[in-house]
Structure formats: structure tokens, C-alpha cells
PDB file of N, CA and C in Angstrom:
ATOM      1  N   UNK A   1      49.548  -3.185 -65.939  1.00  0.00           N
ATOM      2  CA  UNK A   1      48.460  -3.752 -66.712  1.00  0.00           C
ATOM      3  C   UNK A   1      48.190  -2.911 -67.957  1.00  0.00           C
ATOM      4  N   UNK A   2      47.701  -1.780 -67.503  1.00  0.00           N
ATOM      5  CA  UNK A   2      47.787  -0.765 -69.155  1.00  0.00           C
ATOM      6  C   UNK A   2      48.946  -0.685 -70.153  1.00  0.00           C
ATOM      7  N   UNK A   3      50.409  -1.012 -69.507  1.00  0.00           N
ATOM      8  CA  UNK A   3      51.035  -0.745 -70.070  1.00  0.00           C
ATOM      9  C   UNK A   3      51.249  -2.357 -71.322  1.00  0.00           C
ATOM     10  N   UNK A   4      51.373  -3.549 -70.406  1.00  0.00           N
ATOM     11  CA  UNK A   4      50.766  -4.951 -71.358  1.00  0.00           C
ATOM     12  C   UNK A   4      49.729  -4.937 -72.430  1.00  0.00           C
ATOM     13  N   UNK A   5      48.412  -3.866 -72.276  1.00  0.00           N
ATOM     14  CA  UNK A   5      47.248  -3.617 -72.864  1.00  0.00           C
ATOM     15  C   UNK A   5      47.962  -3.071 -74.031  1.00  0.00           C
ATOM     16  N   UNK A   6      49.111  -2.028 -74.336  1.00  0.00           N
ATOM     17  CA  UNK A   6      49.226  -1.312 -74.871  1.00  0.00           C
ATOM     18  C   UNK A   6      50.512  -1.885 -76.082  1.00  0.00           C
ATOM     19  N   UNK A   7      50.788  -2.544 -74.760  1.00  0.00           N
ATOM     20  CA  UNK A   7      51.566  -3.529 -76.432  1.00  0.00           C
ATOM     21  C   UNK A   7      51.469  -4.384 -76.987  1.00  0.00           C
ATOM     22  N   UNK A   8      50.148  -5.062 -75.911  1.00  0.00           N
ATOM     23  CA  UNK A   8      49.282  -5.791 -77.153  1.00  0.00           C
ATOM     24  C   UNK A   8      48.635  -5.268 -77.888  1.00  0.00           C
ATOM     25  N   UNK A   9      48.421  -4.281 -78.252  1.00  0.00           N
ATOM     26  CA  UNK A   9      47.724  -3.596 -79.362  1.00  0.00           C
ATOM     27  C   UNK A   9      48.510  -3.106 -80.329  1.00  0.00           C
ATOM     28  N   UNK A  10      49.581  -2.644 -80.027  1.00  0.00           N
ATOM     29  CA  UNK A  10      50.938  -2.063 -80.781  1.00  0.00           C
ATOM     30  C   UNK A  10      51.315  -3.599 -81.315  1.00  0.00           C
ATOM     31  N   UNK A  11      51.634  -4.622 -80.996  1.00  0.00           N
ATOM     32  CA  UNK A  11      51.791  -6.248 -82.010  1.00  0.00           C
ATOM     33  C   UNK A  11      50.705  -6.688 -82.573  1.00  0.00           C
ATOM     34  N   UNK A  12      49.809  -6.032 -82.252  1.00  0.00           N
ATOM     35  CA  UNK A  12      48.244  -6.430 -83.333  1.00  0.00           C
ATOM     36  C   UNK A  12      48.221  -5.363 -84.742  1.00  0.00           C
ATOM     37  N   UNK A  13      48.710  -4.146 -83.928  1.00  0.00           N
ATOM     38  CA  UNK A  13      48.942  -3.138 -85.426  1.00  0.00           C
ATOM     39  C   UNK A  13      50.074  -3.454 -86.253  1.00  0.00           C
ATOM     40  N   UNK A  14      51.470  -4.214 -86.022  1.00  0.00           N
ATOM     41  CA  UNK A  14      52.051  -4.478 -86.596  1.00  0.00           C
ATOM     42  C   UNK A  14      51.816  -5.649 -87.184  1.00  0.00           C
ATOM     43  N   UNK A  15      51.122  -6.812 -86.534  1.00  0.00           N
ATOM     44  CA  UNK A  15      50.630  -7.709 -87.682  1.00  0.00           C
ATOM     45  C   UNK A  15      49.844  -7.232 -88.393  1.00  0.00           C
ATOM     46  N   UNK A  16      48.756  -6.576 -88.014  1.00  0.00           N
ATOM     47  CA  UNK A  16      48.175  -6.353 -89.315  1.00  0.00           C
ATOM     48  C   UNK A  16      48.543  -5.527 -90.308  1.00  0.00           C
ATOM     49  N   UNK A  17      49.810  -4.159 -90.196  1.00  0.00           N
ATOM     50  CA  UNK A  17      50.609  -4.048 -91.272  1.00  0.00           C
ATOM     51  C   UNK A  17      50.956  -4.715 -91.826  1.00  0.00           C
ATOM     52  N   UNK A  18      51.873  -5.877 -91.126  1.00  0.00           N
ATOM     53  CA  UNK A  18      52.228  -6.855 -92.222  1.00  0.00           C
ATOM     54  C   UNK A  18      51.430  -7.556 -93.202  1.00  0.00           C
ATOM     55  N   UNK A  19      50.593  -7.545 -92.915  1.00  0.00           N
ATOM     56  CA  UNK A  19      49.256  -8.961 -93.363  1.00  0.00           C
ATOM     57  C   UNK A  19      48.990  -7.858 -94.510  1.00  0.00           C
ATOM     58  N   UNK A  20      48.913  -6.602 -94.552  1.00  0.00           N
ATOM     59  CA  UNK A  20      48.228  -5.744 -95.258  1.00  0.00           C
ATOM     60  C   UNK A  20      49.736  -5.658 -96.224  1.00  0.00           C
ATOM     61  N   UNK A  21      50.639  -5.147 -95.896  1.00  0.00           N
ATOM     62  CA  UNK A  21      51.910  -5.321 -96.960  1.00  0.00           C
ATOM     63  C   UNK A  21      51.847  -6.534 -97.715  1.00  0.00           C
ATOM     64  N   UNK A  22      51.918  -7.944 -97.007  1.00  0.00           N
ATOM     65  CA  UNK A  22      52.075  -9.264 -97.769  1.00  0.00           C
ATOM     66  C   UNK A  22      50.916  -9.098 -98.858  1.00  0.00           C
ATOM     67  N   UNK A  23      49.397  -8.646 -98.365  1.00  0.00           N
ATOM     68  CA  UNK A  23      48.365  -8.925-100.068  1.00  0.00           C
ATOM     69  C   UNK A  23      48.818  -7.843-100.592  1.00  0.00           C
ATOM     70  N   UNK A  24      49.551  -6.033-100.379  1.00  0.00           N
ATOM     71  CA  UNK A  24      49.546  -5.805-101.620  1.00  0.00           C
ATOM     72  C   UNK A  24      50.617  -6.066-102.455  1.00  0.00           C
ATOM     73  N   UNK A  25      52.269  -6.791-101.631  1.00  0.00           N
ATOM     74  CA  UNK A  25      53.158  -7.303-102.578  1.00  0.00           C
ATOM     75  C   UNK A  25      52.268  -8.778-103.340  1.00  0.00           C
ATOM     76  N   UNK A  26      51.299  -9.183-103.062  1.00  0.00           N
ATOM     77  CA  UNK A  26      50.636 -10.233-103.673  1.00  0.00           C
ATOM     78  C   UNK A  26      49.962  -9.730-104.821  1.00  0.00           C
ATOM     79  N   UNK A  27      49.174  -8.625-104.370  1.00  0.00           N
ATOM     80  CA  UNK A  27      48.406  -7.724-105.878  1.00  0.00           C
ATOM     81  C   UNK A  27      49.282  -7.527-106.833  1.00  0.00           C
ATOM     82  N   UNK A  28      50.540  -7.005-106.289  1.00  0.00           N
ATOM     83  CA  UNK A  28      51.834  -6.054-107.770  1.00  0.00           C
ATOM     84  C   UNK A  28      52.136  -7.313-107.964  1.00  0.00           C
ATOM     85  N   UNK A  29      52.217  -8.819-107.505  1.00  0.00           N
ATOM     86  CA  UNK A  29      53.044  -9.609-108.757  1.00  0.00           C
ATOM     87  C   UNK A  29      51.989 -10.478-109.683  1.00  0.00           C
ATOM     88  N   UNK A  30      50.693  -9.969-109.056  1.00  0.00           N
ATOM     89  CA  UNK A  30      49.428 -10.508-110.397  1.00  0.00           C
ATOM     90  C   UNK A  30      49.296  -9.566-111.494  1.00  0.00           C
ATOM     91  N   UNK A  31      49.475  -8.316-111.023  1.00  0.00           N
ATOM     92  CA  UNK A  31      48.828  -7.055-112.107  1.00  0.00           C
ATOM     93  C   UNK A  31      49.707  -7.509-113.355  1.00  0.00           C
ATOM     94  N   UNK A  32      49.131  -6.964-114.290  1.00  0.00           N
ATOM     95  CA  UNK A  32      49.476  -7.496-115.581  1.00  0.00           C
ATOM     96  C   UNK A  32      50.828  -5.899-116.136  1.00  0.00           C
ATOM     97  N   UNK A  33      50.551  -4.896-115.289  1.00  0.00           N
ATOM     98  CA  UNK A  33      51.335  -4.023-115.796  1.00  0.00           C
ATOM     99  C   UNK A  33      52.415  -3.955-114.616  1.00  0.00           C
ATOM    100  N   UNK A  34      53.005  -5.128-113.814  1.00  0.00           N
ATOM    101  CA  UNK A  34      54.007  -4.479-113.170  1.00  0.00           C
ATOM    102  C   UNK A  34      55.203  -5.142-113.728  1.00  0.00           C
ATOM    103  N   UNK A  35      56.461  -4.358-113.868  1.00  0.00           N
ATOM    104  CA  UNK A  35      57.374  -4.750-114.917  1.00  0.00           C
ATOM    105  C   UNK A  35      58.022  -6.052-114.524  1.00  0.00           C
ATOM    106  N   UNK A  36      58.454  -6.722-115.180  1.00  0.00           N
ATOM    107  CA  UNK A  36      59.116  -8.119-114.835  1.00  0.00           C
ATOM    108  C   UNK A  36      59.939  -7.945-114.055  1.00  0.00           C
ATOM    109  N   UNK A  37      61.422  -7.186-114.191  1.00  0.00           N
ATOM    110  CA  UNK A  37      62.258  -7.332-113.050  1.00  0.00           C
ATOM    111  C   UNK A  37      61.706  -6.627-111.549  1.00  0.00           C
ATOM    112  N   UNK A  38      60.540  -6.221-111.317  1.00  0.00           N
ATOM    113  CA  UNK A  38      59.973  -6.032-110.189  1.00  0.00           C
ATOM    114  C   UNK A  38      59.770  -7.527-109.657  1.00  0.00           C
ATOM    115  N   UNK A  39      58.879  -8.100-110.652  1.00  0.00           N
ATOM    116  CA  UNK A  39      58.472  -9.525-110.013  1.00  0.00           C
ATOM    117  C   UNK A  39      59.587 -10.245-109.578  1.00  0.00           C
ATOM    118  N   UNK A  40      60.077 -10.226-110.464  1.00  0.00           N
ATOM    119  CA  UNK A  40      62.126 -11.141-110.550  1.00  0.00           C
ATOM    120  C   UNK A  40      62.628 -10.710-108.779  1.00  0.00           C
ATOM    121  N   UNK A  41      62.350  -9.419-108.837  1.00  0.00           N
ATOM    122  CA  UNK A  41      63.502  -8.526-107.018  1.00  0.00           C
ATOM    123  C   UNK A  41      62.388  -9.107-106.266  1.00  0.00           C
ATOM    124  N   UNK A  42      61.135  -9.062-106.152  1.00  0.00           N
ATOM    125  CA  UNK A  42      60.294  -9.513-105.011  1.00  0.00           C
ATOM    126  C   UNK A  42      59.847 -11.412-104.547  1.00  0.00           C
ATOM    127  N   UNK A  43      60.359 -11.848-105.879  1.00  0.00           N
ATOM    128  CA  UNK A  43      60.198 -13.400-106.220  1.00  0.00           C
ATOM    129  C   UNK A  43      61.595 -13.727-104.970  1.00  0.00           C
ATOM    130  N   UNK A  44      62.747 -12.791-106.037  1.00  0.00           N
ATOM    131  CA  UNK A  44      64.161 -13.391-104.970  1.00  0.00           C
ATOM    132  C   UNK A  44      64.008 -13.029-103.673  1.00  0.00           C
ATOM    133  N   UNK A  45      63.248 -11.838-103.033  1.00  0.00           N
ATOM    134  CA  UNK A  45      63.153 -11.493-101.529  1.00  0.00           C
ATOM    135  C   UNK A  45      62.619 -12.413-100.860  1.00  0.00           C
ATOM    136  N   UNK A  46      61.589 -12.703-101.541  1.00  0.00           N
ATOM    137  CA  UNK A  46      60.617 -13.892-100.793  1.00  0.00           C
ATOM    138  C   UNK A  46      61.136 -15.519-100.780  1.00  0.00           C
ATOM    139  N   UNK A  47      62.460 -15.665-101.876  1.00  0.00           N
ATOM    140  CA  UNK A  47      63.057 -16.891-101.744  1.00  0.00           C
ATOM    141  C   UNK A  47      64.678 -17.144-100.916  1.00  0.00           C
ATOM    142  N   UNK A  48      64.837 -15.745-100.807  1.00  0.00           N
ATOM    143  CA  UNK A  48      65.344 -14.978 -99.709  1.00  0.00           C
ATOM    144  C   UNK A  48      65.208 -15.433 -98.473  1.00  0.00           C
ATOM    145  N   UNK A  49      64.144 -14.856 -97.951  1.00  0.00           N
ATOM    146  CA  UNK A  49      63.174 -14.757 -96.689  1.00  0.00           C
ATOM    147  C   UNK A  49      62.985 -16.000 -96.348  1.00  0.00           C
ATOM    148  N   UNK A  50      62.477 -17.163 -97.062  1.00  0.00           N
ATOM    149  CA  UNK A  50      62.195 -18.666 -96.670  1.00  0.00           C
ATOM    150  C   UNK A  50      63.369 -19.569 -96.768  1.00  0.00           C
ATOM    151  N   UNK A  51      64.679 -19.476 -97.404  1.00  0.00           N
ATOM    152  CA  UNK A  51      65.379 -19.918 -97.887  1.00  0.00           C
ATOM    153  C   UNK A  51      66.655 -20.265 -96.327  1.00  0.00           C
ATOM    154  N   UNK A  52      66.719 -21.680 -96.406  1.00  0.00           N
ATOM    155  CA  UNK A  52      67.453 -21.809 -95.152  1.00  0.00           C
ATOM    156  C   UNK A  52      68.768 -21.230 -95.205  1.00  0.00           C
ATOM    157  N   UNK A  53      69.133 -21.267 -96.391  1.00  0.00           N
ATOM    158  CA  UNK A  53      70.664 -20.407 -96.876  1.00  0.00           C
ATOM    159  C   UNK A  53      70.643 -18.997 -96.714  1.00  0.00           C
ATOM    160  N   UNK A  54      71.526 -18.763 -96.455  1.00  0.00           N
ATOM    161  CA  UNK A  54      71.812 -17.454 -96.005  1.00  0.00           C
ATOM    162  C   UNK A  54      73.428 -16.978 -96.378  1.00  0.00           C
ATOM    163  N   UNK A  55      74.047 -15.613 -96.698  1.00  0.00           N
ATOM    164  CA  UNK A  55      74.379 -15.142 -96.833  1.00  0.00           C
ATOM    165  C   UNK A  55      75.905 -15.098 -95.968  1.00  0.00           C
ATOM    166  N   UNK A  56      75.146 -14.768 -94.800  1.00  0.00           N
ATOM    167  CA  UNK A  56      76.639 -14.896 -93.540  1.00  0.00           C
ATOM    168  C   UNK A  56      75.219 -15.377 -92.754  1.00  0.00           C
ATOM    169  N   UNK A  57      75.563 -16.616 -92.041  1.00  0.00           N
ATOM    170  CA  UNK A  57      74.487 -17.490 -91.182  1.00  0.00           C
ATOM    171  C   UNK A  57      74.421 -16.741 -89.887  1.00  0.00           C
ATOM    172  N   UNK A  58      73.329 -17.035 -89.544  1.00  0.00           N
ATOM    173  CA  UNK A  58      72.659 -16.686 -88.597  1.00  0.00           C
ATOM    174  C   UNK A  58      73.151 -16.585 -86.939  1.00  0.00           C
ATOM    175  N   UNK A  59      74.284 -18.057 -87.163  1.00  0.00           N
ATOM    176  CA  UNK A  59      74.909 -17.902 -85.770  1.00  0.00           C
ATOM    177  C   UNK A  59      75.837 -16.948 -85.344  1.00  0.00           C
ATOM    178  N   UNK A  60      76.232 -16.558 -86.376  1.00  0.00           N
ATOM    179  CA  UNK A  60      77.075 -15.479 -86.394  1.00  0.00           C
ATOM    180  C   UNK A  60      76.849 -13.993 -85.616  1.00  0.00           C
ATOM    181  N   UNK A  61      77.248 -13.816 -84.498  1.00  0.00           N
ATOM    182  CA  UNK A  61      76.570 -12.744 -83.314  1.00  0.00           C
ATOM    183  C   UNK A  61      76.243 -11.686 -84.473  1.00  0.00           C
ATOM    184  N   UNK A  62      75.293 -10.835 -84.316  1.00  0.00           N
ATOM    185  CA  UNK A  62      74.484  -9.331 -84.893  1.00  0.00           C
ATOM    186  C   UNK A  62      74.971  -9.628 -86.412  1.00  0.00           C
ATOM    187  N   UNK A  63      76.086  -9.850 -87.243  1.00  0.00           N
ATOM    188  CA  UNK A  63      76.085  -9.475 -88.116  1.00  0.00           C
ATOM    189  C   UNK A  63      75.280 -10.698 -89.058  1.00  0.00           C
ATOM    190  N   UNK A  64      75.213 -11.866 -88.614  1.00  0.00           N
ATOM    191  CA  UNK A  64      74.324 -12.462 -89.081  1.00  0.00           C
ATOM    192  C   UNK A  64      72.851 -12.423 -89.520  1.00  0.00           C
ATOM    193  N   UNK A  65      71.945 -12.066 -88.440  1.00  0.00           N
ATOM    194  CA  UNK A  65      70.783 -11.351 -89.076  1.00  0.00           C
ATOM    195  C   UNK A  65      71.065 -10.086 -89.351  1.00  0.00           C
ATOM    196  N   UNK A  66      72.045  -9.419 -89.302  1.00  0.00           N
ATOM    197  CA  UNK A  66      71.957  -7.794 -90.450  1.00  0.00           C
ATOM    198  C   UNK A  66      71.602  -7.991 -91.797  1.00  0.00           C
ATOM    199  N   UNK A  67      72.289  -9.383 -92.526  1.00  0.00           N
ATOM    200  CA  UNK A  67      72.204  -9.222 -93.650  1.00  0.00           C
ATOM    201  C   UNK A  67      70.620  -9.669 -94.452  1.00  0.00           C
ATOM    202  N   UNK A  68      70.119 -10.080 -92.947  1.00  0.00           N
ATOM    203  CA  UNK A  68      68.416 -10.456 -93.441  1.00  0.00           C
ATOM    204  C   UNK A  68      67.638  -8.773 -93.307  1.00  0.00           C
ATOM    205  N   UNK A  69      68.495  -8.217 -92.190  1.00  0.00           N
ATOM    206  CA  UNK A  69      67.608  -6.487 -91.928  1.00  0.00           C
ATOM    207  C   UNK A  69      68.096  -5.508 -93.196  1.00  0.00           C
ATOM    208  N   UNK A  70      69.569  -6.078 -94.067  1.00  0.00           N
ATOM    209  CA  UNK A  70      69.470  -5.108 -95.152  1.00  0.00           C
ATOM    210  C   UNK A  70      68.977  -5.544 -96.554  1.00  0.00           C
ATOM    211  N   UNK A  71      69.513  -6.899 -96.822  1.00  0.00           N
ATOM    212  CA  UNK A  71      69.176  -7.258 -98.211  1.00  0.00           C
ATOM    213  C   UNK A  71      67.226  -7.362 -98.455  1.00  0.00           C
ATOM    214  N   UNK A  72      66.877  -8.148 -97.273  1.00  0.00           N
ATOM    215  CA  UNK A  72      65.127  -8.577 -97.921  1.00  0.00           C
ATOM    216  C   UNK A  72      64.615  -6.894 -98.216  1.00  0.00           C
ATOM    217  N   UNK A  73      64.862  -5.669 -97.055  1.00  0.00           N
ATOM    218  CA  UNK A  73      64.142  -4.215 -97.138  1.00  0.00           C
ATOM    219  C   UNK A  73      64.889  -3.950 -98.597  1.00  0.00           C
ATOM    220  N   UNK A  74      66.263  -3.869 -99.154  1.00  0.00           N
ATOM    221  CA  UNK A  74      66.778  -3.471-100.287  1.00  0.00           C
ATOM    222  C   UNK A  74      65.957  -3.856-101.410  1.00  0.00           C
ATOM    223  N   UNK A  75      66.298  -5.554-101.500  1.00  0.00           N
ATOM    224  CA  UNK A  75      65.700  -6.329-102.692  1.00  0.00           C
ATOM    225  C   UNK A  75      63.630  -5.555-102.717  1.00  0.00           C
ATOM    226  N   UNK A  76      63.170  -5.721-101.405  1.00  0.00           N
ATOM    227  CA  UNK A  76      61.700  -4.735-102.054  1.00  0.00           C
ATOM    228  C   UNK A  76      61.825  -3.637-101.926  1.00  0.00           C
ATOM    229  N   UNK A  77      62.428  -2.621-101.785  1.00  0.00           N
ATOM    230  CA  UNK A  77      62.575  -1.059-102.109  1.00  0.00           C
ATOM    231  C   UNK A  77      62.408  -1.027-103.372  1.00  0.00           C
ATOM    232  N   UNK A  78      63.713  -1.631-103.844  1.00  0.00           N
ATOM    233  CA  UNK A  78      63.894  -1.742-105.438  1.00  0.00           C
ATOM    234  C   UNK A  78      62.650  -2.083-106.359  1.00  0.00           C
ATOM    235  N   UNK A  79      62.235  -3.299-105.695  1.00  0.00           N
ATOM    236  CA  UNK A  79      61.158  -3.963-106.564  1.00  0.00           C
ATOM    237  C   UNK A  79      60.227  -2.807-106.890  1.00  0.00           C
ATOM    238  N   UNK A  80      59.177  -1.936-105.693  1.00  0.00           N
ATOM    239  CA  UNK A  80      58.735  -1.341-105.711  1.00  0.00           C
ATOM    240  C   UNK A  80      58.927   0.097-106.225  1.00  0.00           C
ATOM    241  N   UNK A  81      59.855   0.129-106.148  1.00  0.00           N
ATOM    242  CA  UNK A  81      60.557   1.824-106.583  1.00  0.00           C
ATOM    243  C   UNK A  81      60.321   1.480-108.638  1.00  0.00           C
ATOM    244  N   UNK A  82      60.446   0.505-109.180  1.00  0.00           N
ATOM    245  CA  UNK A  82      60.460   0.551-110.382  1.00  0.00           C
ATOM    246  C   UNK A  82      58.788   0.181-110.704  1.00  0.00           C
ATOM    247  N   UNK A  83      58.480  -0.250-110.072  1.00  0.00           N
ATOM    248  CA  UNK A  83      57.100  -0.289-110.245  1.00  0.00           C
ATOM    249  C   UNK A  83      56.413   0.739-110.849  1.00  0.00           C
ATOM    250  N   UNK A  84      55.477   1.013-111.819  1.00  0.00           N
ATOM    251  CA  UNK A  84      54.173   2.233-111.744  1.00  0.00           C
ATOM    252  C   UNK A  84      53.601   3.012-110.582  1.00  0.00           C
ATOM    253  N   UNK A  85      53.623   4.161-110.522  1.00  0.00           N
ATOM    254  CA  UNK A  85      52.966   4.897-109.199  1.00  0.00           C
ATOM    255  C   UNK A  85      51.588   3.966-109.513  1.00  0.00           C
ATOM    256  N   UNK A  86      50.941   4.005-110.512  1.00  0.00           N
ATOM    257  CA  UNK A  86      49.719   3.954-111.060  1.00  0.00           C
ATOM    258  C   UNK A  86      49.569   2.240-110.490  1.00  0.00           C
ATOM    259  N   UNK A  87      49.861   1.737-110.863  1.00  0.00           N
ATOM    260  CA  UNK A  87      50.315   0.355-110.262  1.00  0.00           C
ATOM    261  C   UNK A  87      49.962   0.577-108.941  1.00  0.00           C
ATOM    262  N   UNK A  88      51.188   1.009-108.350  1.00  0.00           N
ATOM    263  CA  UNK A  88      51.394   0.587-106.775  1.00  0.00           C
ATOM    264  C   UNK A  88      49.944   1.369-105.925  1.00  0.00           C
ATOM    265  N   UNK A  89      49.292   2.175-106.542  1.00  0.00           N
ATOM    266  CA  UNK A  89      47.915   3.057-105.861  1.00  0.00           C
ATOM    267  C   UNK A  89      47.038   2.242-106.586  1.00  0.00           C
ATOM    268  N   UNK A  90      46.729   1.268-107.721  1.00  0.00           N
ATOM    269  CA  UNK A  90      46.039   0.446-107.659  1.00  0.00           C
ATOM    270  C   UNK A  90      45.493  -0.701-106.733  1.00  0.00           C
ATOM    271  N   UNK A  91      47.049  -1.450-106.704  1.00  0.00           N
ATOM    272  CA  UNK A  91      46.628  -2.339-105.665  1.00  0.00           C
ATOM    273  C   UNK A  91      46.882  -2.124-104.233  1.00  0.00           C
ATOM    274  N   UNK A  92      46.993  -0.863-103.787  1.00  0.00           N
ATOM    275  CA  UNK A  92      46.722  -0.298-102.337  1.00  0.00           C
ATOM    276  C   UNK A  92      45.257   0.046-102.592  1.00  0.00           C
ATOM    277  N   UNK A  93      44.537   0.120-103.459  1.00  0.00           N
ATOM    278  CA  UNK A  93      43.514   1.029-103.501  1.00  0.00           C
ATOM    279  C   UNK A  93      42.149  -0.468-103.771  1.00  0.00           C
ATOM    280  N   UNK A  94      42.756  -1.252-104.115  1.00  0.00           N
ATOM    281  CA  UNK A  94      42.218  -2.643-104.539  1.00  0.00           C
ATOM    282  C   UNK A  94      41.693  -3.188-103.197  1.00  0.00           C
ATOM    283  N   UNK A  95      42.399  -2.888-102.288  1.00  0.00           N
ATOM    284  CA  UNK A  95      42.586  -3.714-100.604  1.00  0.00           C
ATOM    285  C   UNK A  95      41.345  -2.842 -99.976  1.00  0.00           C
ATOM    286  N   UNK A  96      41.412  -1.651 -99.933  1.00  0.00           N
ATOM    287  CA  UNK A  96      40.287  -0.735 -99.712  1.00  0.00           C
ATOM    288  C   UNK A  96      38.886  -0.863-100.076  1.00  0.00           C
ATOM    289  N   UNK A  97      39.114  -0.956-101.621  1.00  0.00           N
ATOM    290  CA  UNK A  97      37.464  -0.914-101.893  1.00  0.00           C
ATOM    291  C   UNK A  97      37.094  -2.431-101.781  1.00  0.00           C
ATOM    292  N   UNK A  98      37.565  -3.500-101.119  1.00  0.00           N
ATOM    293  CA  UNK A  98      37.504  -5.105-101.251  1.00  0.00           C
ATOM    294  C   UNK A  98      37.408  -5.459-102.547  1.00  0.00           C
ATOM    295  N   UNK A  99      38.143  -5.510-103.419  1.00  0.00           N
ATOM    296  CA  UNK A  99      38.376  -6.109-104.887  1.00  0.00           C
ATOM    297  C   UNK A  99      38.582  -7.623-104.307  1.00  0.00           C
ATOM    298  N   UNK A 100      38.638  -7.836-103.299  1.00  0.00           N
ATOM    299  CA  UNK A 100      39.396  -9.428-103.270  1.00  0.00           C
ATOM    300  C   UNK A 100      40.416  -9.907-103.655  1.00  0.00           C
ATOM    301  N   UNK A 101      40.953 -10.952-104.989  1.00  0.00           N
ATOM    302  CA  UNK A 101      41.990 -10.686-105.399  1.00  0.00           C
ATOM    303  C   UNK A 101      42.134 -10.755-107.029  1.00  0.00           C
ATOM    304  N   UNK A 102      41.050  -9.741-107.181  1.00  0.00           N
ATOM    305  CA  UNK A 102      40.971  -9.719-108.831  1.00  0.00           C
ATOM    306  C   UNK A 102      41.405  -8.065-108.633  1.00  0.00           C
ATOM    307  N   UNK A 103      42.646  -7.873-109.900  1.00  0.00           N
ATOM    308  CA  UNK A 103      43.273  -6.394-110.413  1.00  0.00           C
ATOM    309  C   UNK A 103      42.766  -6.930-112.148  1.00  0.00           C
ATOM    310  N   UNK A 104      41.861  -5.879-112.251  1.00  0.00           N
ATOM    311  CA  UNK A 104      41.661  -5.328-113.270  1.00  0.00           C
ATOM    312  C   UNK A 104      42.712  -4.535-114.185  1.00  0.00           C
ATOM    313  N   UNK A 105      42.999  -4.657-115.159  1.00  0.00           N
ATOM    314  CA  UNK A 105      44.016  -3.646-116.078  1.00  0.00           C
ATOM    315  C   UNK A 105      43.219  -2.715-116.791  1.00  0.00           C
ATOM    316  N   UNK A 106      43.375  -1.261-116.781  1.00  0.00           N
ATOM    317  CA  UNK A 106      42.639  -0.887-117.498  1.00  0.00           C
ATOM    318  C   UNK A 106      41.982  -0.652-119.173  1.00  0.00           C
TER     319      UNK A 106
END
């Protein structure tokens, strides 16, 4: 029983990482200072991610979803890595103080 308790709480912390990742990749592609080909790598991840096409398909034993476990983490590394520090601690910092979903530029 504790041990069920415990990973339902461990899949509640990982959704809500996620939920918390998805608004701030939502903040960096409103801000007015994050560079275009950021938006461009996180636009294609996310058309990526929904996109019934795939790469090497899915039925394909393990190596099929590999190429969803390397390309979507690659394509947003990138996105983010070119981003502004200043940027990316904005809209982490936006989620915190409840800005909602207005980013101010300074």
C-alpha cells in the first residue's frame, strides 16, 4: 500500500513537471526577445511530437521510439541552449511570481 502511495505521488510530480515545462516552452515562444530559430527548433519539436509521421515508425521493436527519445530532447536542448539566459530566467521566473501569460520586455 505505501509503496502504490508512493508512486502515485512520484506520477503526480512528473506531471506536474511536465505541465510546468509545457507553460515555460509556451512563455519563450511569446517573449519578444527569444531568437527566431529557437522558435523555428521548438515549433518543429512540437510538430514532431504530434505528427503521425515519424522517422523510423513506431512498430519497429526499441528502435522505433528511440528516435522520438533522441530527436524531440535534441530539437529542445538546442532551442533552449540558444536562447538568452536572461530570457530563459524570465519566463521561469514569470510562472513563480503568477504573471499569467503576459512577458513583459524590458
Amino acid at each position: 500500500m505505501a509503496g502504490e502511495m508512493k508512486l502515485l505521488e512520484h506520477s503526480r510530480s512528473l506531471v506536474r513537471r511536465f505541465l510546468q515545462e509545457i507553460e515555460f516552452y509556451r512563455r519563450v515562444l511569446r517573449h519578444p526577445r527569444t531568437p527566431r530559430v529557437s522558435k523555428l527548433l521548438l515549433g518543429a519539436a512540437i510538430a514532431y511530437a504530434v505528427s503521425p509521421i515519424d522517422l523510423i515508425p513506431d512498430f519497429i521493436p526499441v528502435v522505433g521510439h528511440l528516435d522520438d527519445l533522441v530527436i524531440l530532447p535534441l530539437l529542445i536542448w538546442t532551442a533552449v541552449m540558444l536562447i538568452p539566459k536572461g530570457v530563459t530566467a524570465e519566463c521561469r521566473q514569470a510562472k513563480e511570481d503568477g504573471a499569467g501569460g503576459n512577458i513583459m520586455p524590458p
